[in-house]
Protein backbone atom coordinates (compact mmCIF):
# COMPACT_ATOMS: atom_id res chain seq x y z
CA UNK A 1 17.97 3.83 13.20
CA UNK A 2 20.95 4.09 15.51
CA UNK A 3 24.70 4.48 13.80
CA UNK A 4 26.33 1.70 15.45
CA UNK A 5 29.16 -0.36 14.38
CA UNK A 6 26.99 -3.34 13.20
CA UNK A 7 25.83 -1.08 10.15
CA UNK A 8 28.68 0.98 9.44
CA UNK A 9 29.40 -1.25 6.37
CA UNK A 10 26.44 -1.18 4.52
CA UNK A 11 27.71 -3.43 1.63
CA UNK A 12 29.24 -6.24 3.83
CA UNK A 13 26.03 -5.27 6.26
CA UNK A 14 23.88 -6.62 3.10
CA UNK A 15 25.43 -10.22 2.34
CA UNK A 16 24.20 -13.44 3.46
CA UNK A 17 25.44 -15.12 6.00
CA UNK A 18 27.90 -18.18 5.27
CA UNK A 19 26.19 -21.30 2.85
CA UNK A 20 23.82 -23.52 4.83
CA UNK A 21 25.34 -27.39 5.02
CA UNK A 22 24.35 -29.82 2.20
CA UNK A 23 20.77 -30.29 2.77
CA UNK A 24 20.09 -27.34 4.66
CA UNK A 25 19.07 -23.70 3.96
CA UNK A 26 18.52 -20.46 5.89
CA UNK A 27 16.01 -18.70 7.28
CA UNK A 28 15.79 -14.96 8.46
CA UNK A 29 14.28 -15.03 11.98
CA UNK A 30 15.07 -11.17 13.35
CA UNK A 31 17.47 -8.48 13.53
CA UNK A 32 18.97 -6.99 16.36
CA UNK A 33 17.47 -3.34 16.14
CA UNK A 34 18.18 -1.31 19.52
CA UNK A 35 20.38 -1.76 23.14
CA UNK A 36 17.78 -1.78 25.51
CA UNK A 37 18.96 -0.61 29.29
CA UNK A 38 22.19 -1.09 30.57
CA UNK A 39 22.86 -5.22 31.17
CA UNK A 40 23.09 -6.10 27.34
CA UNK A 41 19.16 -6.54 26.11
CA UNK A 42 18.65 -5.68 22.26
CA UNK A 43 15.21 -4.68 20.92
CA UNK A 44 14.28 -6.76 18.29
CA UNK A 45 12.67 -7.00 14.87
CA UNK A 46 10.92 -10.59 14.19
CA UNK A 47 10.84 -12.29 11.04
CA UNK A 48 8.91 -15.23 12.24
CA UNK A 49 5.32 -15.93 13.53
CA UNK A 50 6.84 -18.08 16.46
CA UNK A 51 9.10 -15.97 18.65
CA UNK A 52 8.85 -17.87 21.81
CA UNK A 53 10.18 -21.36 20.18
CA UNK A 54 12.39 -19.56 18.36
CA UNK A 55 14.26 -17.95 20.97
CA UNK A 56 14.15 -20.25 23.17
CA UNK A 57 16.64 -20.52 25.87
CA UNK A 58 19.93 -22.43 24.40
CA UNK A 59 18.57 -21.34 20.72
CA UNK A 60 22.08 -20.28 18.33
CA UNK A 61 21.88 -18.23 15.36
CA UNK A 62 23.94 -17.32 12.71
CA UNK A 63 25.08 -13.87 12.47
CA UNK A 64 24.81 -11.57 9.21
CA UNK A 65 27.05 -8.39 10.29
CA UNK A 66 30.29 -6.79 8.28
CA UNK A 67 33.30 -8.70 8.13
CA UNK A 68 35.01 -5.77 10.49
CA UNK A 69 32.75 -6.76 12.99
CA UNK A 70 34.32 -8.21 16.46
CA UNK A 71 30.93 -11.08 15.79
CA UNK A 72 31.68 -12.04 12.24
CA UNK A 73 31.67 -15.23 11.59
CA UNK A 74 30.83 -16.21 15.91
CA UNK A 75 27.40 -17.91 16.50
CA UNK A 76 24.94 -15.75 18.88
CA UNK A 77 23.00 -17.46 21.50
CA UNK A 78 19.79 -16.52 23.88
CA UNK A 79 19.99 -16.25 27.11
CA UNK A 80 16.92 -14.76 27.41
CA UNK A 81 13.88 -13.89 25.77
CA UNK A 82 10.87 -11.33 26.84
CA UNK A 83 8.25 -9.00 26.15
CA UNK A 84 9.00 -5.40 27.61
CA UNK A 85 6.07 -2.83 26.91
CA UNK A 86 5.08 -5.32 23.71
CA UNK A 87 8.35 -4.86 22.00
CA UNK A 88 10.09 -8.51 21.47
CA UNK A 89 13.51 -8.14 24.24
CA UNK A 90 16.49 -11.01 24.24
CA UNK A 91 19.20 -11.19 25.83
CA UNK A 92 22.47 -13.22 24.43
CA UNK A 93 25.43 -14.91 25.83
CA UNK A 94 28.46 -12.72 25.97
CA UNK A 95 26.41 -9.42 25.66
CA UNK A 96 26.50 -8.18 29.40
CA UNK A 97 26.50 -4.68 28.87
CA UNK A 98 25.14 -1.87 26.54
CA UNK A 99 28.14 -1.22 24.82
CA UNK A 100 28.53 -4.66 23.97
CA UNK A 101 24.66 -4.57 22.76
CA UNK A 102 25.26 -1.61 20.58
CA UNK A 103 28.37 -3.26 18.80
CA UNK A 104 25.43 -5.85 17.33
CA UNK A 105 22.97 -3.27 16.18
CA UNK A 106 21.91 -4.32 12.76
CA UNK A 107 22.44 -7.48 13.14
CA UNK A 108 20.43 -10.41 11.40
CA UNK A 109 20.15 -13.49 12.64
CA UNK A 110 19.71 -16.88 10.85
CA UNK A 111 19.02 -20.75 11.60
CA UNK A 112 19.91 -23.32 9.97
CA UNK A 113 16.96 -25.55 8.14
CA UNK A 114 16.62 -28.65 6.51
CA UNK A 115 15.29 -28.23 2.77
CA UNK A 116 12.78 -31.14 3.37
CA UNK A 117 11.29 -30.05 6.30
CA UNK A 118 8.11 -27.51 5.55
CA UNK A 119 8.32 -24.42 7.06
CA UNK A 120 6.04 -23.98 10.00
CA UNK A 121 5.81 -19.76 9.44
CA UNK A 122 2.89 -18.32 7.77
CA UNK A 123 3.71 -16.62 4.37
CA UNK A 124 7.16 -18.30 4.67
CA UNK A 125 9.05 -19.97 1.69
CA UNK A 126 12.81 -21.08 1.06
CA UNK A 127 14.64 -19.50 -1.96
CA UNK A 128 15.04 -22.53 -3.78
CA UNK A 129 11.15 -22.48 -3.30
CA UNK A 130 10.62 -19.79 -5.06
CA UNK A 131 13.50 -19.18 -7.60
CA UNK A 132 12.20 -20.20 -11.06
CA UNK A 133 8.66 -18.87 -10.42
CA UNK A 134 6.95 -17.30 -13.06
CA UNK A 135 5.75 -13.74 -12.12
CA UNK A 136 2.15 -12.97 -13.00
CA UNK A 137 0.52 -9.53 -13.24
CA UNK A 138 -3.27 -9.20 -14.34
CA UNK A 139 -3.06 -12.72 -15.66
CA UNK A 140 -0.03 -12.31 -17.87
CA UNK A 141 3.33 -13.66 -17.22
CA UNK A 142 5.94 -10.59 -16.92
CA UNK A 143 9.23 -12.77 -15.99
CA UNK A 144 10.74 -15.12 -13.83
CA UNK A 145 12.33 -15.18 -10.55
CA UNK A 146 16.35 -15.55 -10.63
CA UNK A 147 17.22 -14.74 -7.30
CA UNK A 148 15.99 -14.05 -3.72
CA UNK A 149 18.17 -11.03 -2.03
CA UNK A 150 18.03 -10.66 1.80
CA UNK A 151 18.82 -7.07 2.80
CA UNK A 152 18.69 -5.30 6.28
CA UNK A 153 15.34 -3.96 5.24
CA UNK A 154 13.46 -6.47 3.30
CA UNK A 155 13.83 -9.16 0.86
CA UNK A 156 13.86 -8.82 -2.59
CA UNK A 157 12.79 -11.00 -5.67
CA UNK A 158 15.09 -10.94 -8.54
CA UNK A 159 12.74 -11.10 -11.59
CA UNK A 160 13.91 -11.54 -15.18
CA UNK A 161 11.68 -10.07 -17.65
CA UNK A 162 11.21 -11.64 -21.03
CA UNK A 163 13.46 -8.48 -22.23
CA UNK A 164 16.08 -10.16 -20.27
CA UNK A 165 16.11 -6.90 -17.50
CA UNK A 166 16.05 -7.51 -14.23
CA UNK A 167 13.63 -5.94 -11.79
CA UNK A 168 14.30 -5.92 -7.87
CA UNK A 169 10.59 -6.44 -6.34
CA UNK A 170 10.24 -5.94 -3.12
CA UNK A 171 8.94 -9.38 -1.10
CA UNK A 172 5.93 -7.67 0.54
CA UNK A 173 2.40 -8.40 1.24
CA UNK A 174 1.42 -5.39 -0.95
CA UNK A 175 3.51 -6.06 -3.71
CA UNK A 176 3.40 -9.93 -3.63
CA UNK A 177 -0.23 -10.77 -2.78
CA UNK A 178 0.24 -14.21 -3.98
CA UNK A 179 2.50 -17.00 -3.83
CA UNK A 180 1.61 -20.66 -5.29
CA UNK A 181 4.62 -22.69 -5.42
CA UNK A 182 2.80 -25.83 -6.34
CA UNK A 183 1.21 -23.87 -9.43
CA UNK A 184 4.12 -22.56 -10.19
CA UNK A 185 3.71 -18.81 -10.10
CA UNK A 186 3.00 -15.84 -8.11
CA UNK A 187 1.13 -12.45 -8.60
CA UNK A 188 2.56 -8.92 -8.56
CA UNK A 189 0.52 -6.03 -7.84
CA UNK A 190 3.42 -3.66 -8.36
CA UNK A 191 3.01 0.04 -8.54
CA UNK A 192 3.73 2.09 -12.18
CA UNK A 193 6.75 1.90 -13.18
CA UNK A 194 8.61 -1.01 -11.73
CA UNK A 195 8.24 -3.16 -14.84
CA UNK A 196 7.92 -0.11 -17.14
CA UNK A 197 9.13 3.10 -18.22
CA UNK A 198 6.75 5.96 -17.20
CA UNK A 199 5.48 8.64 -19.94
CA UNK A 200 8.36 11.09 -19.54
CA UNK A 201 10.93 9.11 -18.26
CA UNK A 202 12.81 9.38 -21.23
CA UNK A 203 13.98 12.88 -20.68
CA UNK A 204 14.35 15.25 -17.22
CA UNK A 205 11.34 17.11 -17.92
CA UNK A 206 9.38 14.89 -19.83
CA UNK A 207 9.47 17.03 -22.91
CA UNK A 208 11.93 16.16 -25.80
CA UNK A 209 10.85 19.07 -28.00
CA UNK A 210 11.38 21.47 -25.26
CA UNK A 211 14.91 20.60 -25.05
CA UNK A 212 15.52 20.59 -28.54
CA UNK A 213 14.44 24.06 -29.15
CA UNK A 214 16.35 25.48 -26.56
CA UNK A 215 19.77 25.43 -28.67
């Protein structure tokens, strides 16, 4: 991944975008991942099964990029969109050049949704969908979700354990083979040691008596 301006803050890079209005919520549709030639196309990365009707001629997005950025806070709209050598291509309005394409790298772009409108994306959920699931591994109940973080990389559930920890799951097919929202729940298949302490763990090497003796 290129070191461009657009992730050379990567706390602010990491925050959501500004609060959807009353009765609306955000989805993640793509991020802005490489300049491509020299007239101001970006590479991108889709978050959405529909490409094509999402970037659409005329489409806006809101922008998730560090305050320093020259874009914070300024919507982003396509002027084009295209498929060069099967990698997703757009181009946007006031991006006419590469360095003006590279100052966006990182980007992620959002739209605005109504909350009562079902989304039309596979495997696709608002946050208020699933915060307050319960989180189910081999049939038992390991905690709840709290909170949905959207970083540059992934998303992550928030999940409260009955202990009252919290345990940053990543929100991957792999990891999160299952989601019911009408039931309620969803399954976890995570690997050893997200919602426990490994043997060892609680010392460097694994061995307590070792380290005792040593004195």
């Amino acid at each position: 991944m290129a070191d461009d301006t657009a992730g050379a803050d990567a706390d602010s890079a990491s925050r959501s975008p500004a609060p959807a209005p009353s009765g609306k919520t955000q989805l993640r549709v793509g991020r802005l991942v490489k300049a491509h030639g020299l007239k101001g196309a970006i590479k991108l990365e889709l978050y959405t099964d529909d490409p094509e009707g999402r970037f659409v001629p005329g489409a806006t997005f809101t922008l998730q990029v560090p305050v320093s950025s020259p874009w914070h806070g300024k919507p982003l709209t396509v002027r084009e969109f295209r498929w060069m050598n099967s990698h997703p291509v757009a181009f946007f309005e006031g991006v006419d050049d590469r360095d003006a394409a590279e100052g966006l790298i990182r980007a992620i772009l959002w739209i605005d949704q109504d909350t009562e409108t079902p989304s039309a994306e596979d495997d696709a959920w608002f946050d208020h969908q699933l915060v307050g699931l319960d989180v189910v591994r081999d049939g038992a109940t390991v905690g709840r979700v709290i909170r949905v973080d959207h970083m540059p990389a992934q998303d992550l559930l928030i999940v409260r354990t009955p202990g009252d920890d919290e345990v940053l799951v990543p929100f991957v097919k792999a990891i999160v083979p299952e989601v019911d929202v009408a039931g309620g729940r969803l399954v976890v298949t995570p690997p050893a040691g997200l919602f426990e302490e490994l043997p060892g763990d609680d010392t460097p090497d694994g061995n307590a008596d070792a380290q005792d003796t040593e004195d």
